[in-house]
N, C-alpha and C. Protein backbone atom coordinates (compact mmCIF):
# COMPACT_ATOMS: atom_id res chain seq x y z
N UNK A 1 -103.49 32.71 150.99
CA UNK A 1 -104.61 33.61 150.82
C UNK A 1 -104.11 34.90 150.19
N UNK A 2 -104.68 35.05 149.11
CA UNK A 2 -104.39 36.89 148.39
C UNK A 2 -104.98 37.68 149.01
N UNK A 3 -104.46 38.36 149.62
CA UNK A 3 -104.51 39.81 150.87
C UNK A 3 -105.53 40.80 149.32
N UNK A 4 -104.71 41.23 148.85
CA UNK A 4 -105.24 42.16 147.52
C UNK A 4 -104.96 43.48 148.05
N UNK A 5 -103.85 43.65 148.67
CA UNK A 5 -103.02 45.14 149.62
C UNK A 5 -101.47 44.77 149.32
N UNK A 6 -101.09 45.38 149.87
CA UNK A 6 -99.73 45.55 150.31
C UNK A 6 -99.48 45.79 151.66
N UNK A 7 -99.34 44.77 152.68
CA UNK A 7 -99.71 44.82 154.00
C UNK A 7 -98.79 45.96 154.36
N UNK A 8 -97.18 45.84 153.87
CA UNK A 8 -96.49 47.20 153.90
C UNK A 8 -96.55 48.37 154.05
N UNK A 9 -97.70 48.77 153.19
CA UNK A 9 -98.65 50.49 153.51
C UNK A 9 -98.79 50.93 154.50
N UNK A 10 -99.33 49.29 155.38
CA UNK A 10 -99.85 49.59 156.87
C UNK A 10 -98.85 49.84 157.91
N UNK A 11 -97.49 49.19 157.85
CA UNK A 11 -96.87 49.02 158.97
C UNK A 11 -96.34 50.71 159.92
N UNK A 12 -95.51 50.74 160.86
CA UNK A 12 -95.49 52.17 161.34
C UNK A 12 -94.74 52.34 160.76
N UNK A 13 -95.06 53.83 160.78
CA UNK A 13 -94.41 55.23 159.81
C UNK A 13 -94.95 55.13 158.46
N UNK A 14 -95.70 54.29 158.41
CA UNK A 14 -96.23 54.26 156.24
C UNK A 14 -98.07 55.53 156.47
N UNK A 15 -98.25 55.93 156.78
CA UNK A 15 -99.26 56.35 157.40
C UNK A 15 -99.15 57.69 155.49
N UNK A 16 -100.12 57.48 155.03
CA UNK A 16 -100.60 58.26 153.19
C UNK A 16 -99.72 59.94 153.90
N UNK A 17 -99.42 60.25 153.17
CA UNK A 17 -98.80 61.43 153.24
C UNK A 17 -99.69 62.88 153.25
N UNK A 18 -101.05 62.62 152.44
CA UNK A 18 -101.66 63.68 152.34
C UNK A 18 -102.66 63.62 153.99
N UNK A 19 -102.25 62.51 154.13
CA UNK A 19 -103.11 62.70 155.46
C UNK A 19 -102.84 62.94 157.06
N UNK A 20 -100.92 63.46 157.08
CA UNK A 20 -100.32 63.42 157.84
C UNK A 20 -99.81 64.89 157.75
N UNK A 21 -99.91 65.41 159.04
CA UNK A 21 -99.54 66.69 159.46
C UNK A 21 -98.29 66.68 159.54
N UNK A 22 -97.23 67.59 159.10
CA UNK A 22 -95.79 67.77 159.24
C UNK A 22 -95.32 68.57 160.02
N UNK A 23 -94.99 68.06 161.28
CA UNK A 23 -94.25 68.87 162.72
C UNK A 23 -92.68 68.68 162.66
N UNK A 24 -92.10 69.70 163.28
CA UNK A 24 -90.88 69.63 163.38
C UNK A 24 -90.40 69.02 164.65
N UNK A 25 -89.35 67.93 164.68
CA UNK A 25 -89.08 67.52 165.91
C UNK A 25 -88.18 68.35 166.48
N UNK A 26 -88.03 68.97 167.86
CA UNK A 26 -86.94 69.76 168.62
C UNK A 26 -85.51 68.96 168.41
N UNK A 27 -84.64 69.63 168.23
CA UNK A 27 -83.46 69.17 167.94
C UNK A 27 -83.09 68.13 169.42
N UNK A 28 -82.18 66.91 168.92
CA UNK A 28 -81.67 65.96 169.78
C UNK A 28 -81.37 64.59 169.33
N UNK A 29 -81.72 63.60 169.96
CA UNK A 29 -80.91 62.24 169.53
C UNK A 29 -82.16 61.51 169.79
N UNK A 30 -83.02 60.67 168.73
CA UNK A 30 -84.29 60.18 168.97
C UNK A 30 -83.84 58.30 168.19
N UNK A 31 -84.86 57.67 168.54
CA UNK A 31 -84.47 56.50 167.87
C UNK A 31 -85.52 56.70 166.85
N UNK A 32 -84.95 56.33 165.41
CA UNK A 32 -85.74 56.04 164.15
C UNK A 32 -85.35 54.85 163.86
N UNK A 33 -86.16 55.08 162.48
CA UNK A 33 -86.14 53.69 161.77
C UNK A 33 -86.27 54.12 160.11
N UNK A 34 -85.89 53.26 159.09
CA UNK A 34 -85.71 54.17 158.17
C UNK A 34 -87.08 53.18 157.40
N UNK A 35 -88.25 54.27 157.02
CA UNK A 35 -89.28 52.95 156.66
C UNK A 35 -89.41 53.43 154.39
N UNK A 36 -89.02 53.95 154.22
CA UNK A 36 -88.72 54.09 152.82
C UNK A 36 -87.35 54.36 152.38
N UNK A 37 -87.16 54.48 151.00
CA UNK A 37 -85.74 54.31 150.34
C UNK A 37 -86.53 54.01 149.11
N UNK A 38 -85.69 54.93 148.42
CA UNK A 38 -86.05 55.76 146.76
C UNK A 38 -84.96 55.93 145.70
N UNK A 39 -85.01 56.11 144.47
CA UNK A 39 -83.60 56.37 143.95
C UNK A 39 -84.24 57.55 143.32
N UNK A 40 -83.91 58.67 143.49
CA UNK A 40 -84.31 59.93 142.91
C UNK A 40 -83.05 60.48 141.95
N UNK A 41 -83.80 61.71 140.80
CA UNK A 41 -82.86 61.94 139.90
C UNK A 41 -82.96 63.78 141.11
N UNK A 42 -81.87 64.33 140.90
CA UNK A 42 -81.95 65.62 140.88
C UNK A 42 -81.76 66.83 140.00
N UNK A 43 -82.61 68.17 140.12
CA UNK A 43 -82.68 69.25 139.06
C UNK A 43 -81.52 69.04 138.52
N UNK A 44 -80.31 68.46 138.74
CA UNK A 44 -78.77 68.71 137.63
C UNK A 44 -78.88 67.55 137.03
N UNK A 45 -79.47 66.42 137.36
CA UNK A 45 -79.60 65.08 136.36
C UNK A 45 -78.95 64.24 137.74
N UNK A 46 -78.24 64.54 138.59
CA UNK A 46 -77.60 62.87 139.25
C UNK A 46 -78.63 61.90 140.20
N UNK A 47 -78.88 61.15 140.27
CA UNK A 47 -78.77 59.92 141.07
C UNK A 47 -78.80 60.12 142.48
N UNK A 48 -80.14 60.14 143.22
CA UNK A 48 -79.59 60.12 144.88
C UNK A 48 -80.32 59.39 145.15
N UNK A 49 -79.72 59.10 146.73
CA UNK A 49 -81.27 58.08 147.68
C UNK A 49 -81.91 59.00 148.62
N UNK A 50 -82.74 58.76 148.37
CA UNK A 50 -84.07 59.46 149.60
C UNK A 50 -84.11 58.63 150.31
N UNK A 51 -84.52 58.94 151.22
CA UNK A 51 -84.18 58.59 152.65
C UNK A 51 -85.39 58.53 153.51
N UNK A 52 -86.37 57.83 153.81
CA UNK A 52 -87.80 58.81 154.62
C UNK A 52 -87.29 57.72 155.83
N UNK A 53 -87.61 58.66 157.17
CA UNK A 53 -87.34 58.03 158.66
C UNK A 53 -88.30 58.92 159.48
N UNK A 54 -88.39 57.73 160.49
CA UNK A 54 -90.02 57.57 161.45
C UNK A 54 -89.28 57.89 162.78
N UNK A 55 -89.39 58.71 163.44
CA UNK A 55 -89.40 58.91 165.00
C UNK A 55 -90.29 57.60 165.48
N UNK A 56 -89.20 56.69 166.40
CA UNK A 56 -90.44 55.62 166.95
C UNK A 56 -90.64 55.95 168.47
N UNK A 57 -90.45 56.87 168.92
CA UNK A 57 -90.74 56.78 169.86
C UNK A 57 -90.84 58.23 170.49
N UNK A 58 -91.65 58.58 171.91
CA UNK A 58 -91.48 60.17 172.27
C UNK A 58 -92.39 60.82 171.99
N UNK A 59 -92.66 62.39 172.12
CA UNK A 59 -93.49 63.19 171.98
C UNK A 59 -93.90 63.75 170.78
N UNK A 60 -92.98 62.51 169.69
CA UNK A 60 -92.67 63.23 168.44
C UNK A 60 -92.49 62.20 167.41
N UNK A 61 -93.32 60.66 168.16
CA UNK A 61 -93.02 59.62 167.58
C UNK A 61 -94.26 59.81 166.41
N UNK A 62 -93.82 59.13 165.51
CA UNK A 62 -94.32 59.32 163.72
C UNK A 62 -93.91 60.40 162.73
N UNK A 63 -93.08 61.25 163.24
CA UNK A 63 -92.68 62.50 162.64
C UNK A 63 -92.05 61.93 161.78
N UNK A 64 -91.86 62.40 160.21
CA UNK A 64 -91.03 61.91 159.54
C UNK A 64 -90.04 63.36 159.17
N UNK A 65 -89.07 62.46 158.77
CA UNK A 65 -87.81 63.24 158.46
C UNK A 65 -86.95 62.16 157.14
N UNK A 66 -87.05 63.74 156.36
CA UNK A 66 -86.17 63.11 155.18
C UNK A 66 -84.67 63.39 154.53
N UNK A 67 -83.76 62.17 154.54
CA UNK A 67 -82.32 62.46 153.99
C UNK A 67 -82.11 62.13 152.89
N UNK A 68 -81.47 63.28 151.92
CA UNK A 68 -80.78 62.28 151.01
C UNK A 68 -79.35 62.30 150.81
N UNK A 69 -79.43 61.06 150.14
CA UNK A 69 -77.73 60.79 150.31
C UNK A 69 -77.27 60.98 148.63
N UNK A 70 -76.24 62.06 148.62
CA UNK A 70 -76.04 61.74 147.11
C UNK A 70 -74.51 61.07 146.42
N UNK A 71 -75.15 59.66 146.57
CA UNK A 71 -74.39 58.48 146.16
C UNK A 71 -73.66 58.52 145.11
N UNK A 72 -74.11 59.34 144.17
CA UNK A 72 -73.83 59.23 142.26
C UNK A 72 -73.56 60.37 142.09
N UNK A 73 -73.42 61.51 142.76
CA UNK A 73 -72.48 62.97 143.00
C UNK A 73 -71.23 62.89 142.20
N UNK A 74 -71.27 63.83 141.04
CA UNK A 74 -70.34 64.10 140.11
C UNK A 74 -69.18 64.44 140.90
N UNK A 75 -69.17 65.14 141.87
CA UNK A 75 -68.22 65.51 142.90
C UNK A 75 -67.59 64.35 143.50
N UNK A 76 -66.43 63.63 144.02
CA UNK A 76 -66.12 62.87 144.50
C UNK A 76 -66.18 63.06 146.07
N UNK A 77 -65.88 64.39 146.77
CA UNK A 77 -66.10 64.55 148.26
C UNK A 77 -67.38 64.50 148.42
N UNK A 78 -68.14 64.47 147.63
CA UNK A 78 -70.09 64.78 148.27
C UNK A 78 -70.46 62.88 148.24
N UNK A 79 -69.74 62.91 147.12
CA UNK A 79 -70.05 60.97 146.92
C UNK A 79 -69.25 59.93 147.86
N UNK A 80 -68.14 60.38 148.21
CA UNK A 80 -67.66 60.06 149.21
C UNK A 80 -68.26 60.25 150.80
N UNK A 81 -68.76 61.34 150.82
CA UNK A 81 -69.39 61.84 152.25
C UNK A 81 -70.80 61.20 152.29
N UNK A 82 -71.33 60.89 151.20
CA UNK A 82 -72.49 60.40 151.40
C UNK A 82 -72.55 58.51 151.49
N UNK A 83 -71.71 58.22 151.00
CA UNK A 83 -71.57 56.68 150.92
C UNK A 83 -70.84 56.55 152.56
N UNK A 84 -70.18 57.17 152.87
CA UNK A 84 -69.98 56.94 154.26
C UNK A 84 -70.76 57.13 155.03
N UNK A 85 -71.78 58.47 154.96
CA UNK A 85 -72.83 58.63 155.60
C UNK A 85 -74.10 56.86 155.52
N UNK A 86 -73.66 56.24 154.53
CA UNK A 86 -74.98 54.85 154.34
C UNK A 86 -74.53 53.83 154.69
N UNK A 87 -72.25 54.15 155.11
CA UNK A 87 -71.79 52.84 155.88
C UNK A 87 -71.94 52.75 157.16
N UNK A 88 -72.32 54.03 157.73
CA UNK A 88 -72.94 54.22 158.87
C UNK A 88 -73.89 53.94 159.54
N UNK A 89 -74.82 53.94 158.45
CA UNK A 89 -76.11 53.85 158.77
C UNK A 89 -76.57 52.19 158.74
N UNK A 90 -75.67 51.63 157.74
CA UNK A 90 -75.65 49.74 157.57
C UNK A 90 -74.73 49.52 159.21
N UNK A 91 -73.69 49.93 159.44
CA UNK A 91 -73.20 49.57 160.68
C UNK A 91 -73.76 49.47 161.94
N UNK A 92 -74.79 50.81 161.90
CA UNK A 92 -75.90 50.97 163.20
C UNK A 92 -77.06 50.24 163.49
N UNK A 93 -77.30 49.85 162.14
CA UNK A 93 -78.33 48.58 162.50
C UNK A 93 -77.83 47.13 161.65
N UNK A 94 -76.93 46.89 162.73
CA UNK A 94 -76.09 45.74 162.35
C UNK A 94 -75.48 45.10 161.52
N UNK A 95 -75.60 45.36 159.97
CA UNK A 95 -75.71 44.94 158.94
C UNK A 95 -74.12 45.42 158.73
N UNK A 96 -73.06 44.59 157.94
CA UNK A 96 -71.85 44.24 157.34
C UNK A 96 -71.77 45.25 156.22
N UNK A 97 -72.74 44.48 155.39
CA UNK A 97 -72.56 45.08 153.89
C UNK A 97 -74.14 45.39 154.01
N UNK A 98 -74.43 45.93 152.29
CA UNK A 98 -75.89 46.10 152.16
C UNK A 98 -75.39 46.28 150.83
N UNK A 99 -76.34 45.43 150.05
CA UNK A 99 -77.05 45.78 148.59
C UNK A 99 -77.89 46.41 147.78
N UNK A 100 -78.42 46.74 149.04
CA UNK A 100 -79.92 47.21 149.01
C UNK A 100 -81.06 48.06 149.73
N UNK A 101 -80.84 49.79 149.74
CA UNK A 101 -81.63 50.23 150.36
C UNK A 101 -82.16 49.79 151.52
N UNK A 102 -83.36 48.99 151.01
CA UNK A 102 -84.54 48.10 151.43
C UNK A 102 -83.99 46.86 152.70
N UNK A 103 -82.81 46.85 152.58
CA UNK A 103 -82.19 45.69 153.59
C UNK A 103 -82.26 46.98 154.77
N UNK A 104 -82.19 47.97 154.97
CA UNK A 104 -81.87 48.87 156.20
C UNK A 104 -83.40 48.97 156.98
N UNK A 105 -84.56 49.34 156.17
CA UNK A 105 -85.77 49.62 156.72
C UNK A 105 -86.28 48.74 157.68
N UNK A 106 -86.85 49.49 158.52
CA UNK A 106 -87.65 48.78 159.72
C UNK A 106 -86.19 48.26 160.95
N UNK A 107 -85.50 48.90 160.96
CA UNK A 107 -83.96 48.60 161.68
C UNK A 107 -83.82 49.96 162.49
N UNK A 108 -84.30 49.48 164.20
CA UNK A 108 -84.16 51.47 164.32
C UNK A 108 -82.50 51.01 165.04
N UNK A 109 -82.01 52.84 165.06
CA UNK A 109 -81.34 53.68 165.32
C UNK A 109 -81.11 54.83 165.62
N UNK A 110 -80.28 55.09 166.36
CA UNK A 110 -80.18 56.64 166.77
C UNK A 110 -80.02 57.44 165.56
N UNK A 111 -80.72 59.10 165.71
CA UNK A 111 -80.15 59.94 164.60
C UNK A 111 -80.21 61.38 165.51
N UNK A 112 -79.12 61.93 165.44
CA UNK A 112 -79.34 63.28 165.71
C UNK A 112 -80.14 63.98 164.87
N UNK A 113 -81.15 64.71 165.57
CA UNK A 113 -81.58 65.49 164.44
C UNK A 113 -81.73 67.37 164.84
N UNK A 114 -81.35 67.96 163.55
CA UNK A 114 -81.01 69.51 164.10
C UNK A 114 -82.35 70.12 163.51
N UNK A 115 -82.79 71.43 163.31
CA UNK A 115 -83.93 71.89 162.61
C UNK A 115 -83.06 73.09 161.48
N UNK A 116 -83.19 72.87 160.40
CA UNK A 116 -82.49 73.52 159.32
C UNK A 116 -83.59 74.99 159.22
N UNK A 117 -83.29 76.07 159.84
CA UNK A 117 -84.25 77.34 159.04
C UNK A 117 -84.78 77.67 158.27
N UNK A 118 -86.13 78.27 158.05
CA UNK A 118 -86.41 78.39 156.50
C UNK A 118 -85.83 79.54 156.04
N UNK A 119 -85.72 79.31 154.43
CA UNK A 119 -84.83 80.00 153.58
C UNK A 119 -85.62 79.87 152.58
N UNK A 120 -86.10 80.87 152.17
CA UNK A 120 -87.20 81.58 151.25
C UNK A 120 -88.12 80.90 151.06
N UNK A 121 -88.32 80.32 149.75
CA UNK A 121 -89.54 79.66 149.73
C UNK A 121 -89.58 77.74 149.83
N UNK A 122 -88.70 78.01 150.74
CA UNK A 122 -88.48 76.52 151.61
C UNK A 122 -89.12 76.94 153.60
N UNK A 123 -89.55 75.74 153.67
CA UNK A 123 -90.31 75.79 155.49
C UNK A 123 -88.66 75.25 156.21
N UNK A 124 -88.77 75.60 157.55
CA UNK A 124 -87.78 75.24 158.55
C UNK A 124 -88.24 73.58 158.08
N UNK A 125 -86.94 72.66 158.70
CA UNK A 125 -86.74 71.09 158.45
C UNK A 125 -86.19 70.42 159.32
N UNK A 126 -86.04 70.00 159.52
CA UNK A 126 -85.25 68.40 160.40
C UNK A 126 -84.15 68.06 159.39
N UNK A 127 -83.43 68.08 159.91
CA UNK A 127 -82.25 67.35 159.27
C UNK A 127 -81.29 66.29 160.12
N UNK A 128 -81.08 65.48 159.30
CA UNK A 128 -80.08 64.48 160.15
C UNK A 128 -78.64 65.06 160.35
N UNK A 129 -77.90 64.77 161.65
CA UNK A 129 -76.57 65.53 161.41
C UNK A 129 -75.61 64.47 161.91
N UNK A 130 -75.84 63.03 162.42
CA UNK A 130 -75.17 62.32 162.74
C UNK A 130 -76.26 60.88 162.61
N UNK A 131 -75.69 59.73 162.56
CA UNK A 131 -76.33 58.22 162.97
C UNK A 131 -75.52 57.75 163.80
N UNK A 132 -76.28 56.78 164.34
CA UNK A 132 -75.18 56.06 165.40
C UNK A 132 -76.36 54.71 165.75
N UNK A 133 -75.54 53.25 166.24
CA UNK A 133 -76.29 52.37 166.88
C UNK A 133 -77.01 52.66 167.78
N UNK A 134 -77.83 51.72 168.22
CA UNK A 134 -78.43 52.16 169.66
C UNK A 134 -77.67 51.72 170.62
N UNK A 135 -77.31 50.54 170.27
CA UNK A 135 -75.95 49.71 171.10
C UNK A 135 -75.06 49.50 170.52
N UNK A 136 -73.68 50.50 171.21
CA UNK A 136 -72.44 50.10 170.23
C UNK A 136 -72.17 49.20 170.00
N UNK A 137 -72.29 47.82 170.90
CA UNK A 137 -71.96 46.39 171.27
C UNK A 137 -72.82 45.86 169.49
N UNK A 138 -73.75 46.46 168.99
CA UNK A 138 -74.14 45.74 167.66
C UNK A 138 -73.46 45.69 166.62
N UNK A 139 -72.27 46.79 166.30
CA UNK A 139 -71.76 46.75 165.49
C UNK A 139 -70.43 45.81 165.30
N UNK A 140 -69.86 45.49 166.68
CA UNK A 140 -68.77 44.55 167.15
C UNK A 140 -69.36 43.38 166.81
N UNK A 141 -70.48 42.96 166.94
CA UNK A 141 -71.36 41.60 167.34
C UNK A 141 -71.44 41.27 165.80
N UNK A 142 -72.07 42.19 164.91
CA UNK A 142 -72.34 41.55 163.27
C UNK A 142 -71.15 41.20 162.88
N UNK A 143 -69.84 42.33 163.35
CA UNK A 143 -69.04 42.36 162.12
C UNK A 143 -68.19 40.33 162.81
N UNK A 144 -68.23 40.33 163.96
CA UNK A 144 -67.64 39.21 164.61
C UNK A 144 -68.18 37.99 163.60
N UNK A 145 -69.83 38.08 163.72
CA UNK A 145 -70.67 37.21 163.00
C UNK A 145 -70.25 36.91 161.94
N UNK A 146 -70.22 38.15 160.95
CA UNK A 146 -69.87 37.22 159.49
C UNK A 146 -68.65 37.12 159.29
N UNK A 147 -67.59 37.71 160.38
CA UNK A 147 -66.42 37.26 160.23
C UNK A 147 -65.99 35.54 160.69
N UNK A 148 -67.00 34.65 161.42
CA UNK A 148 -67.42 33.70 161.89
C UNK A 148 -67.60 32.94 160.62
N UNK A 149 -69.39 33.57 160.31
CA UNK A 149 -69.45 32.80 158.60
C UNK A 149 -68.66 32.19 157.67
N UNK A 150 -67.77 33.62 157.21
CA UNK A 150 -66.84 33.88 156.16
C UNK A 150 -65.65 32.57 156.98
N UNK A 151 -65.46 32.33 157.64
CA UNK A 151 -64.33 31.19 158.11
C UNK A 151 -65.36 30.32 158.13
N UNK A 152 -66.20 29.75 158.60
CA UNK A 152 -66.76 28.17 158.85
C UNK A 152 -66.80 27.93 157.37
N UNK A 153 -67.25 28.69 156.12
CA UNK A 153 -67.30 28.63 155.01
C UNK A 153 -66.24 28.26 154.29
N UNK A 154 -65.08 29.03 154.69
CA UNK A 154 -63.92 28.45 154.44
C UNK A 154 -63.47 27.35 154.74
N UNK A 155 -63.64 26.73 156.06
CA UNK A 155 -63.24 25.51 156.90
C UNK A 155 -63.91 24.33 156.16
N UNK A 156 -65.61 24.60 155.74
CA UNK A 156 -65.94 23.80 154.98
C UNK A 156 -65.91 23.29 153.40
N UNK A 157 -64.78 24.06 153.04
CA UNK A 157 -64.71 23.77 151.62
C UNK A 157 -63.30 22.70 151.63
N UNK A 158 -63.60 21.45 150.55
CA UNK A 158 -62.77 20.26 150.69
C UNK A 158 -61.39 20.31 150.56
N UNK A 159 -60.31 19.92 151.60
CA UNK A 159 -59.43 19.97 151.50
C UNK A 159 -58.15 19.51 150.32
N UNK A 160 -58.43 18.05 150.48
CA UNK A 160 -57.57 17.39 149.33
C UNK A 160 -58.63 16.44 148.58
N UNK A 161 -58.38 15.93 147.24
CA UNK A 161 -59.47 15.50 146.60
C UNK A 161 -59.90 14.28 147.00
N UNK A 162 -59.29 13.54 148.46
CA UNK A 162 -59.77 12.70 149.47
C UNK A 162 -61.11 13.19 149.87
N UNK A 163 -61.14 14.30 150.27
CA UNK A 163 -62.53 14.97 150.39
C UNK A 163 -63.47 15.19 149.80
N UNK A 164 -63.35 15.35 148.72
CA UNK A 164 -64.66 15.55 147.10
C UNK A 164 -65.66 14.48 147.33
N UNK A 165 -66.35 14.81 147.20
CA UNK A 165 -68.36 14.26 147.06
C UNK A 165 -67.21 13.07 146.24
N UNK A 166 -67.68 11.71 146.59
CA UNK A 166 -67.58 10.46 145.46
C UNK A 166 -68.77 10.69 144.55
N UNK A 167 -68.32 10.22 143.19
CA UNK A 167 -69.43 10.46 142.14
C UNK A 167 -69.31 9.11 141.61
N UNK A 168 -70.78 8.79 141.37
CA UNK A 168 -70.98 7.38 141.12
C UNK A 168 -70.24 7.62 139.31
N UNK A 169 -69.73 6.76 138.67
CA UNK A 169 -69.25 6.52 137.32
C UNK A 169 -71.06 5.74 136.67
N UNK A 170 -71.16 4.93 137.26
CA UNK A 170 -72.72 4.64 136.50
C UNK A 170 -74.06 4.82 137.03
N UNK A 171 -74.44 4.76 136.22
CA UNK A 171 -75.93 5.56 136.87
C UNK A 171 -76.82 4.25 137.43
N UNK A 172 -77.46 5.02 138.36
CA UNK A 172 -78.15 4.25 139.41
C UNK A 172 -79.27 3.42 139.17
N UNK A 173 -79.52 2.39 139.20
CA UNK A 173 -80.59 1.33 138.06
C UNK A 173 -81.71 1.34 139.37
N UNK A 174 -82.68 2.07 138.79
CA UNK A 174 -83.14 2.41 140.39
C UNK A 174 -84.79 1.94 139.39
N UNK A 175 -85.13 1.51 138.45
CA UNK A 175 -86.21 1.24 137.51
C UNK A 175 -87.18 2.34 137.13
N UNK A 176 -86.55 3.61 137.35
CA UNK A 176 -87.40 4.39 136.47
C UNK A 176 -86.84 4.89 134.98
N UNK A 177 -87.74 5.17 134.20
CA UNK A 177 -87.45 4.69 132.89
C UNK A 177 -86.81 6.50 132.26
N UNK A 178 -86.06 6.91 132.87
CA UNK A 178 -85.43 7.88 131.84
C UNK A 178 -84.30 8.76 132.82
């Protein structure tokens, strides 16, 4: 059946932006979830990810708060600090590797969050100042997992050419005509 939406719009934390009031959450350690991911250019020209994350829970659940990470930072310590900052964030909600933004969303986790002051013609903010699992035990558990994978995968690939798929030499007269 064609929906003729994007059921996505709907899910929590997607809530239209012009129609959502922007509160600051009190600084502390809340569980989010990261429900967008963007590739933005910035005023100098580089490459970052935006970041949008949902308070799921609390007195302060739907608040959004936005990070970005700048991945493509001409600087090597900012590009460095920020790609660690997103191995972090793949580690906390279980995930090994990531390819893809979009593989993290809807995966909550802890985030500290502090309130950054306003400074001129910027409003006070939320800022992230740490990530972390919700359960450390998740990050032991994935990496075990595909370290599991990555060997059965291995185990199953053929040993000596005793092992190789037999391949028929003539083709199979099975009466269909081509």
């Amino acid at each position: 059946m064609d929906l003729g939406f994007n059921v996505m719009d709907y899910a929590p934390g997607n809530i239209p932006e012009e129609s959502k009031e922007y509160t600051l959450a009190t600084p502390g350690k809340y569980i989010v979830e990261i429900v967008e991911s963007r590739e933005e250019i910035s005023a100098a020209g580089n490459r970052y990810a935006k970041l949008k994350l949902s308070i799921m829970e609390g007195t302060h659940k739907g608040t959004w708060i936005w990070d970005n990470l700048n991945l493509y930072h001409p600087k090597e310590s900012v590009q460095g600090a920020a790609r660690q900052i997103l191995s972090t964030i793949t580690k906390a909600v279980g995930l090994v590797g990531c390819n893809d933004t979009s593989e993290l969303h809807y995966k909550p986790l802890f985030a500290l969050l502090d309130v950054e002051p306003a400074d001129g013609d910027y409003k006070a903010k939320n800022v992230v100042r740490k990530y972390s699992p919700l359960d450390p035990g998740t990050v032991k558990d994935a990496s075990e997992k595909v370290a599991k994978n990555q060997i059965d995968q291995i185990l199953a690939l053929p040993k000596k050419e005793t092992d190789m798929p037999q391949v028929a030499d003539e083709p199979k007269k099975d009466g269909i005509p081509f």
